[in-house]
Protein backbone atom coordinates (compact mmCIF):
# COMPACT_ATOMS: atom_id res chain seq x y z
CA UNK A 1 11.74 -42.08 13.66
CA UNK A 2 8.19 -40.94 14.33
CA UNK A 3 6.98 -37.99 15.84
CA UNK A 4 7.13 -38.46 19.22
CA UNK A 5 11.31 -39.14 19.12
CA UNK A 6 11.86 -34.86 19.27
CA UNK A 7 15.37 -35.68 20.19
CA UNK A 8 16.30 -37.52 16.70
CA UNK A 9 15.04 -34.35 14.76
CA UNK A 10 18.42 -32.50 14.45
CA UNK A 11 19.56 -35.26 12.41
CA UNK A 12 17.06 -33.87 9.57
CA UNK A 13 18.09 -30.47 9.90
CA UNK A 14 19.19 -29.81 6.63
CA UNK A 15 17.99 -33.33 4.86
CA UNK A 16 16.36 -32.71 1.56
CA UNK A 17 12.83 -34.63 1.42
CA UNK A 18 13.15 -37.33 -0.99
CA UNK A 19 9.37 -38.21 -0.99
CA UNK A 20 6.03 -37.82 1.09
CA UNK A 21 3.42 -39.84 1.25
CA UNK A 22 -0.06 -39.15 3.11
CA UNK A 23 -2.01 -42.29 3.14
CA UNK A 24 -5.93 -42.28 3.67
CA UNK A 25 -5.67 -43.52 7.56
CA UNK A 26 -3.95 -39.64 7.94
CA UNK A 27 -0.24 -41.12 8.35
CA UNK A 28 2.02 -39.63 6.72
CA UNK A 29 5.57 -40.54 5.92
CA UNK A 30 8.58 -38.96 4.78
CA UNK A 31 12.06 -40.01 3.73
CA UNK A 32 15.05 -38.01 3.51
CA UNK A 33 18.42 -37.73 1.71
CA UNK A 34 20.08 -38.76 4.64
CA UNK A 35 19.15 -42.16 4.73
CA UNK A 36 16.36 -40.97 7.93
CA UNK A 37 12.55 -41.55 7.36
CA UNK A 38 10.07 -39.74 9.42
CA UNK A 39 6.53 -41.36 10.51
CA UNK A 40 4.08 -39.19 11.79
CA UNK A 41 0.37 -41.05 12.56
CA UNK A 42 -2.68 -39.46 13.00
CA UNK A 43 -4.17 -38.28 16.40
CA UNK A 44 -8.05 -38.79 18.08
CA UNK A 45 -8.31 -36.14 18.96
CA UNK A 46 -5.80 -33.68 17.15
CA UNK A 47 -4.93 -32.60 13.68
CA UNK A 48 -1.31 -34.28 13.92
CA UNK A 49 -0.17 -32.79 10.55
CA UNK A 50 -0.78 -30.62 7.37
CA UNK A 51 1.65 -29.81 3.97
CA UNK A 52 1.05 -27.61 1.35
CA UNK A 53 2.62 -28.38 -2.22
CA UNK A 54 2.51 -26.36 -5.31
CA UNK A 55 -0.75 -25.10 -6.94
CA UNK A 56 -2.17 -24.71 -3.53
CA UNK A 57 -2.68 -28.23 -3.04
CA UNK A 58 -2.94 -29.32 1.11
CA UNK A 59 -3.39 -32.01 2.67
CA UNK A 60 -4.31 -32.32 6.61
CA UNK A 61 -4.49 -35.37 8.94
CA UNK A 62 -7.90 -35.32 10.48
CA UNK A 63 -8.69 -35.97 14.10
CA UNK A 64 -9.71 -40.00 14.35
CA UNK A 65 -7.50 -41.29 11.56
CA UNK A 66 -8.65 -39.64 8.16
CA UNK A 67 -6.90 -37.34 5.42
CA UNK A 68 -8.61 -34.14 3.83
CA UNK A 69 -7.31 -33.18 0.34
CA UNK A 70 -7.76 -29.66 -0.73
CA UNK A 71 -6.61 -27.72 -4.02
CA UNK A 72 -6.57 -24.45 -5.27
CA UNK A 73 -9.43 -25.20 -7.71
């Protein structure tokens, strides 16, 4: 699934998030209880995505293909 396919989403609704993973070319991808894993790439022109964790850590997919880290600190 990716984040273009809006009509698979109510299959997560619910899922517990397994893992995440942000890579450096500002994809990030998530997996699910459920089985379901969830691809969402970066944009040109857009911010595509951002999560916050604990400790105030975020993390944001940049416009071009790029991640930005930030923490609390």
């Amino acid at each position: 699934m990716t984040c273009q396919d809006v009509a698979a989403a109510p299959a997560l609704f619910g899922a517990k998030a397994l893992s995440a993973v942000a890579f450096k070319s500002g994809t990030l991808r998530l997996v699910f209880d459920t089985g379901h894993h969830l691809t969402c790439s970066s944009d040109p022109s857009f911010e595509a995505w951002q999560v916050t964790g604990p400790a105030g850590w975020r993390f944001v997919s940049l416009p071009g293909g790029d991640l930005a880290v930030w923490t609390r600190s």
